[in-house]
N, C-alpha and C. Protein backbone atom coordinates (compact mmCIF):
# COMPACT_ATOMS: atom_id res chain seq x y z
N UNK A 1 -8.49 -16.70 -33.85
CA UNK A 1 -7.70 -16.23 -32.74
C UNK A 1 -6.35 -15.81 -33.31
N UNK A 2 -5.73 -14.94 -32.78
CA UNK A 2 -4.63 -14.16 -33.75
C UNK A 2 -3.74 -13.48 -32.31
N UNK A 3 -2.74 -12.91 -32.39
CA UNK A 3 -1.91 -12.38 -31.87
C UNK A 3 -1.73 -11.20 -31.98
N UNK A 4 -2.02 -10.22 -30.71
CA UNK A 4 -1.92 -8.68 -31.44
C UNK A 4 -0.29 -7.88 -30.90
N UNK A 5 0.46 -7.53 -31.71
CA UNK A 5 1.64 -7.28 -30.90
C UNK A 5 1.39 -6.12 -29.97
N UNK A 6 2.64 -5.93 -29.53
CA UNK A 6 2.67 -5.20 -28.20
C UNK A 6 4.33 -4.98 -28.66
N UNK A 7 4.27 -3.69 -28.21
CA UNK A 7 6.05 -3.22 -28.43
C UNK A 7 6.01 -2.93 -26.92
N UNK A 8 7.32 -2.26 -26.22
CA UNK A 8 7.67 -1.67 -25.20
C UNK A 8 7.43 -0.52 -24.89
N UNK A 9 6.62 0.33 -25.70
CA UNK A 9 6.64 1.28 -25.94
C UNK A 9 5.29 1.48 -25.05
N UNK A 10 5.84 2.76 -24.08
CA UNK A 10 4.55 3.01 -22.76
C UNK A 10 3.31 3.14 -23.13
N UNK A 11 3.40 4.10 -24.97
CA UNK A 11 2.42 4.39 -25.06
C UNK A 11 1.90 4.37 -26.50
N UNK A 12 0.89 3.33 -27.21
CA UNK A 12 0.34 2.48 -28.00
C UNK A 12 -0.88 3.04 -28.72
N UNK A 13 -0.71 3.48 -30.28
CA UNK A 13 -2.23 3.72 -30.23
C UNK A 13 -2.16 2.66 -31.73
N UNK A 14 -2.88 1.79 -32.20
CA UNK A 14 -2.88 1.42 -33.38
C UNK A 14 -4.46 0.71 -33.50
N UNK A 15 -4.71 0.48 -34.99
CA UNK A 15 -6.06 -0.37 -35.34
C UNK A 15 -5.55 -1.39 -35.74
N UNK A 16 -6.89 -2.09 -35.88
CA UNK A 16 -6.67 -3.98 -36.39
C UNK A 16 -7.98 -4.17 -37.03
N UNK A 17 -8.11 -5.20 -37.53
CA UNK A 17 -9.55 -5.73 -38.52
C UNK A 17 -9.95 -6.91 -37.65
N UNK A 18 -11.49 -6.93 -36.99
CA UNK A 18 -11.72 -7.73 -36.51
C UNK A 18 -13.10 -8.19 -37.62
N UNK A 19 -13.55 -9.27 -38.18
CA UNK A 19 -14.63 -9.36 -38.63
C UNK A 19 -14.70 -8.14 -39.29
N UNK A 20 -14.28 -7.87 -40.33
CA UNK A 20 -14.22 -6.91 -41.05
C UNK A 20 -14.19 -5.63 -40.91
N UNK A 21 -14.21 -5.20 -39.28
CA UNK A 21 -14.75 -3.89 -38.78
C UNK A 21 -13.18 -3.55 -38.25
N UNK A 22 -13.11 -2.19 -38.36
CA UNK A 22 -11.97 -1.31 -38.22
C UNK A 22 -12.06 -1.09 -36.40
N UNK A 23 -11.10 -1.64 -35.59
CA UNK A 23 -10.99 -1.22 -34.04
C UNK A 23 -9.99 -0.45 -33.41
N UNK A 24 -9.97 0.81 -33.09
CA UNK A 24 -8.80 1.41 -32.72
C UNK A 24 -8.47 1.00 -31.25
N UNK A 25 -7.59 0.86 -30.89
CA UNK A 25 -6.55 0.48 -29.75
C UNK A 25 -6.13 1.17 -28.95
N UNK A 26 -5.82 1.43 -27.91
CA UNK A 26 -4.82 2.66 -26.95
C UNK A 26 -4.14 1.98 -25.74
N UNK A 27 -2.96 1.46 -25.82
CA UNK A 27 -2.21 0.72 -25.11
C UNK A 27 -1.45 1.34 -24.39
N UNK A 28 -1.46 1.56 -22.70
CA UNK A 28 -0.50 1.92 -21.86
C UNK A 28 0.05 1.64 -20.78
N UNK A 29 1.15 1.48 -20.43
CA UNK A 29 2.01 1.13 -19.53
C UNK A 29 2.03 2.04 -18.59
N UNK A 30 1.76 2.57 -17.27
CA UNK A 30 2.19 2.86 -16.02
C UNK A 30 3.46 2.61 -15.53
N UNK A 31 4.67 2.96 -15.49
CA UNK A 31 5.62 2.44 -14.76
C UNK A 31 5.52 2.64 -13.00
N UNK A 32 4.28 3.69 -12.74
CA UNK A 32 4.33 3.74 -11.62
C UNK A 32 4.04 2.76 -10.55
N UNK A 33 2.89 2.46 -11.01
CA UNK A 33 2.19 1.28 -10.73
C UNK A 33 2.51 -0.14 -11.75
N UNK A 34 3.71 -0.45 -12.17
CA UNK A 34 3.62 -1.53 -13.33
C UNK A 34 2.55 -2.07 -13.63
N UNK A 35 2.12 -1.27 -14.44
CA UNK A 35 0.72 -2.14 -14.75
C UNK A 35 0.05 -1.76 -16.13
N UNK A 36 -0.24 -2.67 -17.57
CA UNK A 36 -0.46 -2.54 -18.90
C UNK A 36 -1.99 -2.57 -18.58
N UNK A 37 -2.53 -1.26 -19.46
CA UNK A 37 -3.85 -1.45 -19.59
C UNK A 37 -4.63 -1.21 -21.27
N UNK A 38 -5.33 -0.95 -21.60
CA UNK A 38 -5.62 -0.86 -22.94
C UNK A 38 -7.33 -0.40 -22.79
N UNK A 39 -7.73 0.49 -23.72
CA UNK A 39 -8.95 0.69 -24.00
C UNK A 39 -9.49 0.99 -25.64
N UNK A 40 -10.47 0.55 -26.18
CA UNK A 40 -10.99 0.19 -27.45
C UNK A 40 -11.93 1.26 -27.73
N UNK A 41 -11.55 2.09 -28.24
CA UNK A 41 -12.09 3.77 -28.51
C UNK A 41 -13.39 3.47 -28.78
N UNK A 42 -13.84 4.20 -28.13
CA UNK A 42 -15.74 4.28 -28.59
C UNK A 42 -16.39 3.02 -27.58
N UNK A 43 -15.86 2.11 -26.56
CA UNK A 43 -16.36 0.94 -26.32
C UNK A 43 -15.91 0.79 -24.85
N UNK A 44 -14.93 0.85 -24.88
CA UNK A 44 -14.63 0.45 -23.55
C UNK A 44 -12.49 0.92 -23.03
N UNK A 45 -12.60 1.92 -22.17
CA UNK A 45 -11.77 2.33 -21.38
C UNK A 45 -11.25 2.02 -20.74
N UNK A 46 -9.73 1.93 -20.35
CA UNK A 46 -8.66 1.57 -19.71
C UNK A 46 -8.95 0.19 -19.13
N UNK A 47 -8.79 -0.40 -19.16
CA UNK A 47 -9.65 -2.13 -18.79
C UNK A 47 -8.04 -2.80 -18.87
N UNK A 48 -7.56 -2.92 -17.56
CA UNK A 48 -6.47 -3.80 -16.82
C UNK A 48 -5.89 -5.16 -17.80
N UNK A 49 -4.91 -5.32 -18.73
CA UNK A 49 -4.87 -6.52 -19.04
C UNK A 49 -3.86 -7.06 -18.17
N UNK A 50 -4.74 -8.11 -17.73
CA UNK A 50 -4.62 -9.22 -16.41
C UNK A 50 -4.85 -10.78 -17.45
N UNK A 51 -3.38 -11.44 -16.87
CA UNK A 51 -3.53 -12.67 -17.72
C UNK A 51 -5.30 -13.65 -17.42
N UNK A 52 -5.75 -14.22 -18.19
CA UNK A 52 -6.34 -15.07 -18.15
C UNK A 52 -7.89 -14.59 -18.49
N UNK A 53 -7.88 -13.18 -18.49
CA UNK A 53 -9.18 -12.52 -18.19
C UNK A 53 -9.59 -12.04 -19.88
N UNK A 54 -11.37 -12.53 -19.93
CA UNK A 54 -11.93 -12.07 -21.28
C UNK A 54 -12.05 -10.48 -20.53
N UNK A 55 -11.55 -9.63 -21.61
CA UNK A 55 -11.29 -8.00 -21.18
C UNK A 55 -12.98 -7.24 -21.24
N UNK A 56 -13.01 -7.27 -22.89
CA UNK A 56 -14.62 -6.27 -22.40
C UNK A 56 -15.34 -6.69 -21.69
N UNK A 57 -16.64 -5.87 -21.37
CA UNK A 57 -17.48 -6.66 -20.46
C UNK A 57 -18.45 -6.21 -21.10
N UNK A 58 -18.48 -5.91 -22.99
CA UNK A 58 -19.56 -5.44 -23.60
C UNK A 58 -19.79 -6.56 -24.60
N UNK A 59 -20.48 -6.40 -25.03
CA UNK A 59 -21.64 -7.86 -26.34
C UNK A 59 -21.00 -7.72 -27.52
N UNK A 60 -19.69 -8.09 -27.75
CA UNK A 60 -19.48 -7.71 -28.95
C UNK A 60 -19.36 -9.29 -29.92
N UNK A 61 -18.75 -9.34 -31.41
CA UNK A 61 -18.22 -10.52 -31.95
C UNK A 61 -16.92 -11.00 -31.92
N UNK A 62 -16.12 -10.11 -30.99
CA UNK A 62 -14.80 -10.07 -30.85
C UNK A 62 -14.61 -9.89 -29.63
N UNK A 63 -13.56 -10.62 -28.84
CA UNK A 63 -12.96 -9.88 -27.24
C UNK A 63 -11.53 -10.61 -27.30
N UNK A 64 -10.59 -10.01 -26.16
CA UNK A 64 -9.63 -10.15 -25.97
C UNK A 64 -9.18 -10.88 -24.93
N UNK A 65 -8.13 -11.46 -24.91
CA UNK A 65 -7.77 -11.88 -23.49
C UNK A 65 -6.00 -12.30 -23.78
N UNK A 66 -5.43 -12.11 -22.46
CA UNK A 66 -4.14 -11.78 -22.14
C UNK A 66 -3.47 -13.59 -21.72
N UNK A 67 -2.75 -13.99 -22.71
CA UNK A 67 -1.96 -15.54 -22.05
C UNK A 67 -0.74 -15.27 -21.61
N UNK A 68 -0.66 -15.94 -20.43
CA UNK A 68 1.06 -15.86 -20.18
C UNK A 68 1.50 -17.21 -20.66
N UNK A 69 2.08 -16.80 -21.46
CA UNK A 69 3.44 -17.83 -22.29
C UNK A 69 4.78 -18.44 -21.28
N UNK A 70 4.65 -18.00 -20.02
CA UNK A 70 5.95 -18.41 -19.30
C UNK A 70 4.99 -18.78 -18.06
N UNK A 71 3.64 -19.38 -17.87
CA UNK A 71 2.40 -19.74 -17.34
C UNK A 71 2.95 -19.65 -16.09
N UNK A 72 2.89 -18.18 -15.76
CA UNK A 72 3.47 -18.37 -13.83
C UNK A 72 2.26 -17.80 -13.70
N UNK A 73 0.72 -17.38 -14.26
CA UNK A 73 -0.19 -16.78 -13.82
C UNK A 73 0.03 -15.26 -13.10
N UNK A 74 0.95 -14.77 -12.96
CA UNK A 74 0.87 -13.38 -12.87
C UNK A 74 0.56 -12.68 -14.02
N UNK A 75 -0.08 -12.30 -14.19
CA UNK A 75 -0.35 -10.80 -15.00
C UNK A 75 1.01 -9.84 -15.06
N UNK A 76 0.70 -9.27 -16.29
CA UNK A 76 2.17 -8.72 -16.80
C UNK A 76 2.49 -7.46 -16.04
N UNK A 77 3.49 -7.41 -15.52
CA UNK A 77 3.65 -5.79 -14.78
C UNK A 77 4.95 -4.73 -15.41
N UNK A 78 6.20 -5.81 -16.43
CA UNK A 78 7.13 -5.03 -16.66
C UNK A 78 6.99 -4.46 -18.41
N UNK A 79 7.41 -3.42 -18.04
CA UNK A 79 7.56 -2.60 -19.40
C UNK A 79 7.76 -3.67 -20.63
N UNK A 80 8.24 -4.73 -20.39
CA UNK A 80 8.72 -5.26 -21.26
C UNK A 80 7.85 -6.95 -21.48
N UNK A 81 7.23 -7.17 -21.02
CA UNK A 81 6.53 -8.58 -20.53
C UNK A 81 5.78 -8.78 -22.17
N UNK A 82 5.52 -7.66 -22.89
CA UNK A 82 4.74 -8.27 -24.21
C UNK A 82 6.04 -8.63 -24.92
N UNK A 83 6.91 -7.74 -25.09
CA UNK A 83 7.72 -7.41 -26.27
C UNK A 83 8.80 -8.46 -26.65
N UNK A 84 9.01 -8.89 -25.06
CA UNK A 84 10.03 -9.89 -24.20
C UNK A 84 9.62 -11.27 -24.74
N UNK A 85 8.27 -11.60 -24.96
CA UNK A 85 7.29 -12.73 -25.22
C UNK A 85 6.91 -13.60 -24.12
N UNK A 86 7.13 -12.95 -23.22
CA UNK A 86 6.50 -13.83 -21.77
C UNK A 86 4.68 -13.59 -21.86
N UNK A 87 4.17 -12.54 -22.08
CA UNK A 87 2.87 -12.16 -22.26
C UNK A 87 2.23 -12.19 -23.92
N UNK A 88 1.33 -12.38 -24.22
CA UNK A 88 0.52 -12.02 -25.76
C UNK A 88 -0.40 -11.57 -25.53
N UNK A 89 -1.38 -10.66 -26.20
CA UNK A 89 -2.60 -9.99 -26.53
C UNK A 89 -2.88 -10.57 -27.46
N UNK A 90 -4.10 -11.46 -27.46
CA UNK A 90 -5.22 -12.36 -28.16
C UNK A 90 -6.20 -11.97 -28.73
N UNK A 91 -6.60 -11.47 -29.70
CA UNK A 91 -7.72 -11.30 -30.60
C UNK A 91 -8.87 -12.13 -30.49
N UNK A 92 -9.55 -12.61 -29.76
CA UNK A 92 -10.62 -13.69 -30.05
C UNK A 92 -11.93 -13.37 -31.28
N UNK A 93 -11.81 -13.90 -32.52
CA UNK A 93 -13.05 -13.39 -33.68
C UNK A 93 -13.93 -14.09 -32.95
N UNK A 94 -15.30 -13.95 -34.45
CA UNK A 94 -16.07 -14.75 -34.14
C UNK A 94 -16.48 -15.99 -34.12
N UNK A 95 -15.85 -16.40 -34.55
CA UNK A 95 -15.92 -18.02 -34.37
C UNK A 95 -15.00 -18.82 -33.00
N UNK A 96 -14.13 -18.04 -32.83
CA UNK A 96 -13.52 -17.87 -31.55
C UNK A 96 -14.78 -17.70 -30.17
N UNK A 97 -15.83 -16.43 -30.33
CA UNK A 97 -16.49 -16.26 -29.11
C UNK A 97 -17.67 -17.26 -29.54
N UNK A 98 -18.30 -17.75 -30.66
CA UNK A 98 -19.37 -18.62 -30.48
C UNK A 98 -19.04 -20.01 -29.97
N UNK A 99 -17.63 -20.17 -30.02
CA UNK A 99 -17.07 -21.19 -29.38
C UNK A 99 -17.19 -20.85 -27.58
N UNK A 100 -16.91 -19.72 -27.38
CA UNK A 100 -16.97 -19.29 -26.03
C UNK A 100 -18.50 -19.05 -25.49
N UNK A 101 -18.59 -18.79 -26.04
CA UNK A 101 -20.32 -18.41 -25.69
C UNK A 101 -21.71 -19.21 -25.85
N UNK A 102 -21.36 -19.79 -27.16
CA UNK A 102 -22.30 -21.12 -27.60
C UNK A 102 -23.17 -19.94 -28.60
N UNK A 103 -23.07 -19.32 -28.85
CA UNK A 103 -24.23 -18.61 -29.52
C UNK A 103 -23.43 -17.55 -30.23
N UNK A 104 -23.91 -16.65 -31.59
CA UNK A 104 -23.65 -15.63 -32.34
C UNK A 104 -23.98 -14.04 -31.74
N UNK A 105 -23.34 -13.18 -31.33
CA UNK A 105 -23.94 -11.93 -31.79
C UNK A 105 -23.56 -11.28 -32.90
N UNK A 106 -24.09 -10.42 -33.05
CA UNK A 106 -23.93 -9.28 -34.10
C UNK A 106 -23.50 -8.09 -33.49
């Protein structure tokens, strides 16, 4: 389990190494609607990060999920809620989801 940063910045594109595999990222902020979302190129699209919630809803060895660090259970809405450190973006590997899941995928 690891920490993925988050700048202030509306609009986010970077990779990370999960289990050895290369994952590109696309992180964006709405100010209209305050609201941070993120989607994992090739996998899964704009998908709401809402504190507490495992994000994909696909079979992978890796998923994500959003903690609030200042535990008021709202989900992050201001431009600034990652950067600020009230919010984190969580990496869960695999040993992370066989803990979650009880079982391995590939």
């Amino acid at each position: 389990m690891r920490e993925i940063p988050i700048t202030d910045d509306e609009k986010q594109d970077f990779s990370i190494d999960a289990n050895g595999e290369s994952i590109e990222i696309k992180v964006r902020y709405n100010a209209v609607i305050s609201q941070w979302s993120m989607s994992v190129v090739g996998q899964q699209d704009g998908m709401v990060l809402a504190t507490g919630l495992t994000i994909m809803d696909t079979i992978r060895p890796y998923n994500f999920t959003v903690y609030s660090n200042n535990k008021t259970g709202v989900s992050p809405h201001n431009y600034d809620d990652f950067s600020g450190g009230n919010y984190s973006l969580i990496l869960l590997e695999r040993d992370d989801m066989i803990k979650v899941r009880g079982y391995d995928v590939s």
